[in-house]
C-alpha atoms as a PDB file:
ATOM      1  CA  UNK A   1     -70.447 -26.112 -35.823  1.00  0.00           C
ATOM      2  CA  UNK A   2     -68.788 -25.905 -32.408  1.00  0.00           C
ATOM      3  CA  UNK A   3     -66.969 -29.214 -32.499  1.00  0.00           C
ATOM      4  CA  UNK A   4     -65.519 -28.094 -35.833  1.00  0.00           C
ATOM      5  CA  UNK A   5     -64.205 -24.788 -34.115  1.00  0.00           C
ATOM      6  CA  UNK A   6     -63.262 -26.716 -31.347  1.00  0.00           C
ATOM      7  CA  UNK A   7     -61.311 -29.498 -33.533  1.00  0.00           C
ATOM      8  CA  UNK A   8     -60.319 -26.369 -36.031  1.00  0.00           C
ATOM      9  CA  UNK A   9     -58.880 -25.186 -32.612  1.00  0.00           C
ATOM     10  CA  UNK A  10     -57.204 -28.242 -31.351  1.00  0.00           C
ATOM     11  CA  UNK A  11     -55.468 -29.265 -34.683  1.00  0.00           C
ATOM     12  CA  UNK A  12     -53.958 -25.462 -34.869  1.00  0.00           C
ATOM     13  CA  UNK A  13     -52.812 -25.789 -31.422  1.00  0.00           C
ATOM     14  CA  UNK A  14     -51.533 -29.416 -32.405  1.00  0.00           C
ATOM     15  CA  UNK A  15     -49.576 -28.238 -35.488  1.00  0.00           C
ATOM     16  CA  UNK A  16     -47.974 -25.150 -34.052  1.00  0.00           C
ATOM     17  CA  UNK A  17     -46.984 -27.392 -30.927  1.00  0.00           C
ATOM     18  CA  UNK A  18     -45.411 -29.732 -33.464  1.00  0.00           C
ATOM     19  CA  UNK A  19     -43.634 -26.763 -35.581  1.00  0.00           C
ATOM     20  CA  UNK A  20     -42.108 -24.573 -32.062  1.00  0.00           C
ATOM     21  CA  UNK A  21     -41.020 -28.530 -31.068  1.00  0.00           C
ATOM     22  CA  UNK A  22     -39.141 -29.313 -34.894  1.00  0.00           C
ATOM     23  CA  UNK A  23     -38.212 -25.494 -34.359  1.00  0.00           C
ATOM     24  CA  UNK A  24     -36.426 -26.166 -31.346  1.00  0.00           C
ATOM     25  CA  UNK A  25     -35.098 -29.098 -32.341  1.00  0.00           C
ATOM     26  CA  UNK A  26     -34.150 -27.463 -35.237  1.00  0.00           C
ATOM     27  CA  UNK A  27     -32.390 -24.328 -33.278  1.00  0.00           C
ATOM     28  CA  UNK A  28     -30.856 -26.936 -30.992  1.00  0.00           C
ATOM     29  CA  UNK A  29     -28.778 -28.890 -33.853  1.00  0.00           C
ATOM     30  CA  UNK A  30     -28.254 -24.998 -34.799  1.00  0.00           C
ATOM     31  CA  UNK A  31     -26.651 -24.087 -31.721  1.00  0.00           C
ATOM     32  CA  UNK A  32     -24.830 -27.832 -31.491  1.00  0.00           C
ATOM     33  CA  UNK A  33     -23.028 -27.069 -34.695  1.00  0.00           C
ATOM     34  CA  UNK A  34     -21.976 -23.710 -33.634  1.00  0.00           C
ATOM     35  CA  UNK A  35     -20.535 -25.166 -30.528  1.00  0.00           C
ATOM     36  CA  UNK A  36     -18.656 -27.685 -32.878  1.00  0.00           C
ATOM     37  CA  UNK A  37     -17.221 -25.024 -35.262  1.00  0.00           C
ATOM     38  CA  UNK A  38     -16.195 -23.145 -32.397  1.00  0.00           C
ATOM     39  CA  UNK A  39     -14.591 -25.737 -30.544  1.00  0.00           C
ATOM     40  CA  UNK A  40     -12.593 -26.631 -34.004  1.00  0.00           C
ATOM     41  CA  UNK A  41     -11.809 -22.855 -34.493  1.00  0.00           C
ATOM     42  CA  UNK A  42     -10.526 -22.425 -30.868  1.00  0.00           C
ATOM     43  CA  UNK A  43      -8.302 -25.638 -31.436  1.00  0.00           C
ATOM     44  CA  UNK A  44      -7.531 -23.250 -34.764  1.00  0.00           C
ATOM     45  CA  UNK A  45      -6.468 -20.803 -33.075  1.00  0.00           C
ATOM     46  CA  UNK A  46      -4.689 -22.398 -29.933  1.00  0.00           C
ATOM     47  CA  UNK A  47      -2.546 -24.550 -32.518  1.00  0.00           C
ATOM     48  CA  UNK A  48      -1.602 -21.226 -34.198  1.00  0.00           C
ATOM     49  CA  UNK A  49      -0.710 -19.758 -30.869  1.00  0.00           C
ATOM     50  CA  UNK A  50       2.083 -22.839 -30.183  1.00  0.00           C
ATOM     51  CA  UNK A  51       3.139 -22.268 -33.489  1.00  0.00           C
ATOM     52  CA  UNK A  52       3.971 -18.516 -33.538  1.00  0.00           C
ATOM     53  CA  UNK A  53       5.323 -19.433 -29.763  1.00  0.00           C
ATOM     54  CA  UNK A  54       7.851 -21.991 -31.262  1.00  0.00           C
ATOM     55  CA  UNK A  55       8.896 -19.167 -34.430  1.00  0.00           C
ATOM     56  CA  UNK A  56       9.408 -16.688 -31.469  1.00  0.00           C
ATOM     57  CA  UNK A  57      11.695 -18.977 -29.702  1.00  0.00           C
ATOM     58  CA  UNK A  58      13.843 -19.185 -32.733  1.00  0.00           C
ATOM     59  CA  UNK A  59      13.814 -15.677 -33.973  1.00  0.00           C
ATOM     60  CA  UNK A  60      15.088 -12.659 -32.179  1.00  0.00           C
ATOM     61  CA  UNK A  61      12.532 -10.130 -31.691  1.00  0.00           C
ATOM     62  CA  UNK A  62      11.646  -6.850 -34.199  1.00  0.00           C
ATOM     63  CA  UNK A  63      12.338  -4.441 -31.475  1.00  0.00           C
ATOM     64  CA  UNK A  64      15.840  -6.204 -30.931  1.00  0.00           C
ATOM     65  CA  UNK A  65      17.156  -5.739 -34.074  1.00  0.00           C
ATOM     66  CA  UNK A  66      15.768  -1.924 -34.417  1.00  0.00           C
ATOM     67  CA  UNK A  67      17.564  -1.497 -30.939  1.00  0.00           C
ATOM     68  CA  UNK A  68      20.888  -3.348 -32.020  1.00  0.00           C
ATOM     69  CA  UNK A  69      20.861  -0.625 -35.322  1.00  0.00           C
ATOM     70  CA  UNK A  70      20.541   2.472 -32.632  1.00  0.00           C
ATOM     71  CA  UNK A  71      23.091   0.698 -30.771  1.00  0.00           C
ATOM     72  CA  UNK A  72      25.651  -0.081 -33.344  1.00  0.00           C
ATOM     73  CA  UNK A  73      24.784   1.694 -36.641  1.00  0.00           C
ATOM     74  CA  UNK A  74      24.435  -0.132 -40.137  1.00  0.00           C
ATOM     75  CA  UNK A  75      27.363  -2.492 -39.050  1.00  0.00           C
ATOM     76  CA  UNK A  76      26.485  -6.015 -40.891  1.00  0.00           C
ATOM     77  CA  UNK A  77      25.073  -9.156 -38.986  1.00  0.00           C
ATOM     78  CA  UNK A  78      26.169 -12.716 -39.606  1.00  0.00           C
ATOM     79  CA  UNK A  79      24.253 -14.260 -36.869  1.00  0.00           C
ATOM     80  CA  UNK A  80      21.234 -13.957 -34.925  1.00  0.00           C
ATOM     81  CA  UNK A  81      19.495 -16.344 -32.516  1.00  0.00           C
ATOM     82  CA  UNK A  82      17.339 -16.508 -29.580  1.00  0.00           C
ATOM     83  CA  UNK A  83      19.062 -18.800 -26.480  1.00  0.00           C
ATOM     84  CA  UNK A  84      17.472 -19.223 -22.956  1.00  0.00           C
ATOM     85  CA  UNK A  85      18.566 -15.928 -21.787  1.00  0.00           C
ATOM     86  CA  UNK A  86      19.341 -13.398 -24.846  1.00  0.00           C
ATOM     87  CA  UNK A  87      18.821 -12.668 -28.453  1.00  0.00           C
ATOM     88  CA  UNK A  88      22.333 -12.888 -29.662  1.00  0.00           C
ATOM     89  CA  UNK A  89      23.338 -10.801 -32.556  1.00  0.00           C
ATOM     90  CA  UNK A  90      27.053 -11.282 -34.524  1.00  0.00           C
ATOM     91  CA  UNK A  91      28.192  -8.612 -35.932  1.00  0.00           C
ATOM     92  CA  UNK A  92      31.373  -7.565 -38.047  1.00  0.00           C
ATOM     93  CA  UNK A  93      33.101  -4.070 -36.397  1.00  0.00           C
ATOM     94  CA  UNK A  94      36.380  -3.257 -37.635  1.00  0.00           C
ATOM     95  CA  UNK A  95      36.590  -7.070 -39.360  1.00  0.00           C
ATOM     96  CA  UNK A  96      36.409  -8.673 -35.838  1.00  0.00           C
ATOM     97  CA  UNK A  97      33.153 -10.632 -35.086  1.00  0.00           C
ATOM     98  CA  UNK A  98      31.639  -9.320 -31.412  1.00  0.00           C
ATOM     99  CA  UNK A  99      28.317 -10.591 -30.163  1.00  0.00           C
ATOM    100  CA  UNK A 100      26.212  -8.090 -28.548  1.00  0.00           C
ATOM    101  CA  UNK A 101      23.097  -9.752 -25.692  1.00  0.00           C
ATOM    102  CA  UNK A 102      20.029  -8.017 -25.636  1.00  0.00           C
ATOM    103  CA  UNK A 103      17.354  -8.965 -22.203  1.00  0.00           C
ATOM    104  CA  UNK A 104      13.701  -9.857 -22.889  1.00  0.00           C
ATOM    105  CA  UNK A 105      13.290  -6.246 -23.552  1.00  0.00           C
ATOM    106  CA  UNK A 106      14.946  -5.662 -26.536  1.00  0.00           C
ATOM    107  CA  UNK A 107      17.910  -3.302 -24.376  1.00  0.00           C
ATOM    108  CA  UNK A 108      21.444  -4.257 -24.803  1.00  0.00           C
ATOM    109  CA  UNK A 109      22.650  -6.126 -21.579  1.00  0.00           C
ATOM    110  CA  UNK A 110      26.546  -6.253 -22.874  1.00  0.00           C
ATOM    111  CA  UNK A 111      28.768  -7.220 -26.023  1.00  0.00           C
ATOM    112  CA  UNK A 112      31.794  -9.582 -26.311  1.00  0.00           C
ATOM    113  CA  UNK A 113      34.648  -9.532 -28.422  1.00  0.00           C
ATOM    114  CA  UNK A 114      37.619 -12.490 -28.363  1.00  0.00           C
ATOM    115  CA  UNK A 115      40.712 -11.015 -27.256  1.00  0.00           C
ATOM    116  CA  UNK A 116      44.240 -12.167 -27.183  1.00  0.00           C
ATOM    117  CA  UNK A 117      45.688 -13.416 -23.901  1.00  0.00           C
ATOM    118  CA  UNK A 118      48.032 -10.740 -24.059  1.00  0.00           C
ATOM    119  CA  UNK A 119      45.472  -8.049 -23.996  1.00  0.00           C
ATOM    120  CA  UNK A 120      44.571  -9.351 -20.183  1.00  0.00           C
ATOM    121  CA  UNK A 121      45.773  -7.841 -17.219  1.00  0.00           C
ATOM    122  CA  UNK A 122      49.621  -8.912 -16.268  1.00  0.00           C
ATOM    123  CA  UNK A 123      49.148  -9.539 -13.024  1.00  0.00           C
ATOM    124  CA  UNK A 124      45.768 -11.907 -13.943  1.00  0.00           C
ATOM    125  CA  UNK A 125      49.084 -12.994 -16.945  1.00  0.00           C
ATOM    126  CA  UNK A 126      51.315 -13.762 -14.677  1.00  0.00           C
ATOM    127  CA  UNK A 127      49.014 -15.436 -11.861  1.00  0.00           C
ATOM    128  CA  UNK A 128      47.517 -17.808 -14.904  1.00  0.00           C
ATOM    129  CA  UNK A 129      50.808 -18.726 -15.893  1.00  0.00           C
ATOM    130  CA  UNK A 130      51.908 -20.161 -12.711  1.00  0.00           C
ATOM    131  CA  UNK A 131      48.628 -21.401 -11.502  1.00  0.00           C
ATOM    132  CA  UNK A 132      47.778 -23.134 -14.796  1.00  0.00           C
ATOM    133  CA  UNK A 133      50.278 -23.853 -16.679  1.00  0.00           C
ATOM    134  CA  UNK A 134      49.595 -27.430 -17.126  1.00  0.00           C
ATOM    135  CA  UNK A 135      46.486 -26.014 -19.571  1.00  0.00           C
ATOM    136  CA  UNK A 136      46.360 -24.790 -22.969  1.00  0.00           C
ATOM    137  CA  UNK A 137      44.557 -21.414 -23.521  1.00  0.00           C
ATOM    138  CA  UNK A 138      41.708 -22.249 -25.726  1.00  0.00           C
ATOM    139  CA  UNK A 139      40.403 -18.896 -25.971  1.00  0.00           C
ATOM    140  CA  UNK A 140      39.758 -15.192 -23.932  1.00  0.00           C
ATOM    141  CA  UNK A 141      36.748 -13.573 -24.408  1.00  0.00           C
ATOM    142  CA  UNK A 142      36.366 -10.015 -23.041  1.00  0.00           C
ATOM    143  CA  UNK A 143      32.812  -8.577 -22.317  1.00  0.00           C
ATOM    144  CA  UNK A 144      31.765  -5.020 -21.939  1.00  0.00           C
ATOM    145  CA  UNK A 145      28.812  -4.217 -19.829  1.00  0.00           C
ATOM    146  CA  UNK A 146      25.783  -1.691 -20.373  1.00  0.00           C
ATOM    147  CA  UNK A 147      26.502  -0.489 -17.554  1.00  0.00           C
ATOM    148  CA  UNK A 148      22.968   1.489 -18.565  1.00  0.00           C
ATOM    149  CA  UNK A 149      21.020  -1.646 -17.877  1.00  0.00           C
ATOM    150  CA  UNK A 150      20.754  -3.889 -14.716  1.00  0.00           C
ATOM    151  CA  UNK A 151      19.996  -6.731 -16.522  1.00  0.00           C
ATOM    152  CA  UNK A 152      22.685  -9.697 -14.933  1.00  0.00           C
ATOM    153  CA  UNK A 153      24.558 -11.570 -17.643  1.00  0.00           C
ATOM    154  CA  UNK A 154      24.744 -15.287 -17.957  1.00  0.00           C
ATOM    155  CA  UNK A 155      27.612 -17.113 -19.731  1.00  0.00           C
ATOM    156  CA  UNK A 156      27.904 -20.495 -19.899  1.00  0.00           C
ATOM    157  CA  UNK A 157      24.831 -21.177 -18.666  1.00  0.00           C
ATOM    158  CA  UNK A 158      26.250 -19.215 -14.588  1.00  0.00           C
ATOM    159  CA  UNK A 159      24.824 -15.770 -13.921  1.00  0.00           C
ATOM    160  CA  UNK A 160      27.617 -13.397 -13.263  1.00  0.00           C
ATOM    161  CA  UNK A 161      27.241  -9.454 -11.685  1.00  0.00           C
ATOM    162  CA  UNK A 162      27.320  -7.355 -14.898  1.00  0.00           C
ATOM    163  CA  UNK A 163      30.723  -6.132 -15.480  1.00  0.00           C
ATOM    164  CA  UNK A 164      33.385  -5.582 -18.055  1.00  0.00           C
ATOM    165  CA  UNK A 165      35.473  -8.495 -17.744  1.00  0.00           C
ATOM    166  CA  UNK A 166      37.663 -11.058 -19.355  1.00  0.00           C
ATOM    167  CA  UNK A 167      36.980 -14.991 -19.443  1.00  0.00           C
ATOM    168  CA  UNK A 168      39.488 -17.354 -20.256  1.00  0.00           C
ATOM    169  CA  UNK A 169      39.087 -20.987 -21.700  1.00  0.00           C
ATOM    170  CA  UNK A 170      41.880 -23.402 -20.378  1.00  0.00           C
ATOM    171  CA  UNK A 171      41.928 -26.897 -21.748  1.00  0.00           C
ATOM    172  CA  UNK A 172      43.677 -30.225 -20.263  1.00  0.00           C
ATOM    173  CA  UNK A 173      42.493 -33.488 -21.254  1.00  0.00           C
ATOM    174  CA  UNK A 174      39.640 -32.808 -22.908  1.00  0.00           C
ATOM    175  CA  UNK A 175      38.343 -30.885 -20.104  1.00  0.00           C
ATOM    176  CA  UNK A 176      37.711 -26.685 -20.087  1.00  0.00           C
ATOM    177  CA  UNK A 177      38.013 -24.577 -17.282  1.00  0.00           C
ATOM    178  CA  UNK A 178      36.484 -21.259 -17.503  1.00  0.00           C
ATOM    179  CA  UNK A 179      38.592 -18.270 -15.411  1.00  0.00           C
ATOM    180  CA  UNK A 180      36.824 -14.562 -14.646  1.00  0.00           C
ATOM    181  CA  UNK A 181      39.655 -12.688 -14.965  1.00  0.00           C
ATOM    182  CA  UNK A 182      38.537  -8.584 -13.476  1.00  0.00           C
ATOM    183  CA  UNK A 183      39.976  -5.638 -15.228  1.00  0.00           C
ATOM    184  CA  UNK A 184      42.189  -5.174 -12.117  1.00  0.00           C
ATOM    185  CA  UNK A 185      43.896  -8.426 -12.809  1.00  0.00           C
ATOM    186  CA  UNK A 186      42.077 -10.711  -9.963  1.00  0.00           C
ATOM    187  CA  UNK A 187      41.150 -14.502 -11.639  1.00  0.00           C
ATOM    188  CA  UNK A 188      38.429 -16.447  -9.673  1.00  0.00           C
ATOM    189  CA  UNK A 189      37.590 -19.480 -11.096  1.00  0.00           C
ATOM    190  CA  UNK A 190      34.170 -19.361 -12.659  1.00  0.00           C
ATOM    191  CA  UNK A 191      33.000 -22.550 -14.405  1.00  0.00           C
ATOM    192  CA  UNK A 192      33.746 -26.135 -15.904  1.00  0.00           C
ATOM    193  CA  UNK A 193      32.451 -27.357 -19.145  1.00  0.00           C
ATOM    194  CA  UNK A 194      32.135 -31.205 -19.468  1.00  0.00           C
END
């Protein structure tokens, strides 16, 4: 009688060694596959991420446009795109088209309008005139700062102090000059396109 409560014994401890091991073994593959569909669903998520990264780069922000209709009113937009620096919104006021830059915080940085080179200074006129004359004026582009916002304002692709100024466009051969022209009438030279 004792050797069959001792083997009685022996082959419970035997079997529930075997079933905790296959339970294990069991809650091992378990945890395995969890690992797996987490892995898959952080690679999920991470290749979502990149995505909405790449839309963002191509669309201006909500809180830009909101701003640029507390800013301007229900004026109409033709354009709007996210560049290196700005969202850039085209808009339609008075039938001209004017751009208007807004920083990485949705606040307007400056607008810019094309002007006629008769609207510039006359001494920055006459000074362009006799220093250039050899060019064509391509265009003149006047922007007005926010003065309201610090933000510095890049144009073609050179940070300038914020201020209203005018920029002129001379071409010769195929080659443009870009001229800062100040509201006083002084002309630096500011850039080359090539």
């Amino acid at each position: 009688m004792k050797k069959i409560l001792v083997l009685s014994a022996a082959a419970f401890c035997f079997i529930s060694a075997i079933k905790a091991q296959s339970n294990d073994i069991s809650n091992n593959n378990d945890v395995a596959t969890l690992n797996r569909k987490d892995a898959l669903g952080k690679k999920e998520r991470k290749e979502q991420q990149l995505e909405k990264r790449e839309l963002e780069k191509k669309e201006i922000a909500y809180q830009t446009t909101q701003h640029f209709y507390e800013d301007f009113g229900n004026l109409p937009i033709v354009k709007s795109e996210r560049t290196s620096y700005f969202d850039e919104i085209t808009f339609l006021k008075d039938g001209t088209a004017q751009m208007a830059f807004y920083d990485d915080a949705s606040n307007l940085v400056g607008t810019m309008a094309d002007k006629a080179f008769e609207d510039l200074p006359k001494d920055a006129q006459e000074y362009i005139n006799r220093h250039y004359n050899y060019y064509s004026v391509k265009a003149v582009r006047f922007f007005d700062d926010n003065e309201a916002n610090d933000t510095n304002m890049n144009l073609y692709d050179k940070e300038f102090e914020d201020e209203d100024s005018y920029f002129v466009e001379l071409e010769r051969d195929s080659k443009t000059m870009i001229l800062h022209v100040t509201l006083n009438g002084t002309v630096y030279f500011f850039s080359e396109l090539k």
